[in-house]
Protein backbone atom coordinates (compact mmCIF):
# COMPACT_ATOMS: atom_id res chain seq x y z
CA UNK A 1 88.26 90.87 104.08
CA UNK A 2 89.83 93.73 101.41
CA UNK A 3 92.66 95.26 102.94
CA UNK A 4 92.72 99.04 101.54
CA UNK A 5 95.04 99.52 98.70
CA UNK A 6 98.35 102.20 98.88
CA UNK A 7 98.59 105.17 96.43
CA UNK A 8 101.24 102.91 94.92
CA UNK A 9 99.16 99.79 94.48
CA UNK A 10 96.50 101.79 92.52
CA UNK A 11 99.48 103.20 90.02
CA UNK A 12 100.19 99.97 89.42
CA UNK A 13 96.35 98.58 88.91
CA UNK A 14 95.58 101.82 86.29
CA UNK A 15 99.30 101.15 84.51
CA UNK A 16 99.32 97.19 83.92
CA UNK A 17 95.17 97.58 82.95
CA UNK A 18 96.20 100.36 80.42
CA UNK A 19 98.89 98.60 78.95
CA UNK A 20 96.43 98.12 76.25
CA UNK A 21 94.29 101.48 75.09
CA UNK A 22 91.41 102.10 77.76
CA UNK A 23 87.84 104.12 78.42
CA UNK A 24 87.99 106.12 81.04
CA UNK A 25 85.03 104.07 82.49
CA UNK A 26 85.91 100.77 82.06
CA UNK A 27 89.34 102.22 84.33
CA UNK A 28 87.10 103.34 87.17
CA UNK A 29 85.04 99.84 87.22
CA UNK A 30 87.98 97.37 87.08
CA UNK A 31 90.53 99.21 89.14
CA UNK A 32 87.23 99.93 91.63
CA UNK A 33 87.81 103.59 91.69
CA UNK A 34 84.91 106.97 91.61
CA UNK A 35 85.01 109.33 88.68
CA UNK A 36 86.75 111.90 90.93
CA UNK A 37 89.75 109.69 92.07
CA UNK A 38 90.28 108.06 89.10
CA UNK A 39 90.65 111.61 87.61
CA UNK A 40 93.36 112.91 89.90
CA UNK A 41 95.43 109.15 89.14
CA UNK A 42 95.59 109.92 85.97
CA UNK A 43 96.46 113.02 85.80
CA UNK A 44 99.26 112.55 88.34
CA UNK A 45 100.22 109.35 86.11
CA UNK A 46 100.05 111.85 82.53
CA UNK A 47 102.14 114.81 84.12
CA UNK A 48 104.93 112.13 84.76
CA UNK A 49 104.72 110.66 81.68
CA UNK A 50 103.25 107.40 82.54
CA UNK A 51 100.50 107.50 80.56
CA UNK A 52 99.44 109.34 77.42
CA UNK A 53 95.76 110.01 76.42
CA UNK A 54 94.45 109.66 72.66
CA UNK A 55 91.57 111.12 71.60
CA UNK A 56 89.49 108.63 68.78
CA UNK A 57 86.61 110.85 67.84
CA UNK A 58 84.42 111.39 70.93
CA UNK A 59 86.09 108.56 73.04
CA UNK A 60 89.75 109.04 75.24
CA UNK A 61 91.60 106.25 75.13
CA UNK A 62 94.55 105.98 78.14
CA UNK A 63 97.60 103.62 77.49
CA UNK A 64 100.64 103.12 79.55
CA UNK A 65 103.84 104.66 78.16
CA UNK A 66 107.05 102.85 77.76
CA UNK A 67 107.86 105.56 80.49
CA UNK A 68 105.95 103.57 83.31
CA UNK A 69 108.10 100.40 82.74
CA UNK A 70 110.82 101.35 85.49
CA UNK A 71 107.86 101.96 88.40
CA UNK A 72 106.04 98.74 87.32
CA UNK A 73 109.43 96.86 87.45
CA UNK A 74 110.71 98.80 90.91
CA UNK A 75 107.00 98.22 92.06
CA UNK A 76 107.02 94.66 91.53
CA UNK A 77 110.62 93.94 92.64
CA UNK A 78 109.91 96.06 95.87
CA UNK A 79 106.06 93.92 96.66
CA UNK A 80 108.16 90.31 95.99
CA UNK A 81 110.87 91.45 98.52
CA UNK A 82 107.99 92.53 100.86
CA UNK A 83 105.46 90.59 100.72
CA UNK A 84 107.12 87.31 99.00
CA UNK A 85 104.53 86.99 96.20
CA UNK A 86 103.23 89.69 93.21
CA UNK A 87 100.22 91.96 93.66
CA UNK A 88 96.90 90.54 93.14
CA UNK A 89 95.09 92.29 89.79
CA UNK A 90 93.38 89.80 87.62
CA UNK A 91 93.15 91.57 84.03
């Protein structure tokens, strides 16, 4: 059984996929997200910097910023002292 994921475990899914360039879609199917959440994500990731969008022609490519480094390190050291392993996210 899936256990539902926190706000904070979905930040960290969209940031450590896009730490290389992304489609919008291919975020949605591997992070297991709809259209409409996936949206508001990464918006609320862009407006703090966390990830920047670049536009190749028709396509929008999303990639993590070196911003996002200090939230997937605090993340991470915050699940090990929790939890006593790392999140599970196969990339």
């Amino acid at each position: 059984m899936r256990v539902k994921r926190t706000q904070y475990e979905i930040f960290w899914e969209i940031l450590t996929y896009c730490k290389t360039p992304r489609l919008f879609t291919s975020i949605i199917q591997r992070c297991d997200l709809n259209s409409k959440i996936a949206q508001e994500y990464l918006n609320f990731l862009e407006s703090k910097g966390y990830i920047s969008r670049t536009n190749e022609g028709d396509r929008t490519f999303f990639l993590t910023t070196c911003a996002a480094r200090e939230f997937l390190d605090l993340f991470m050291k915050l699940y090990l002292e929790l939890f006593n392993n790392t999140p599970e996210f196969k990339i």
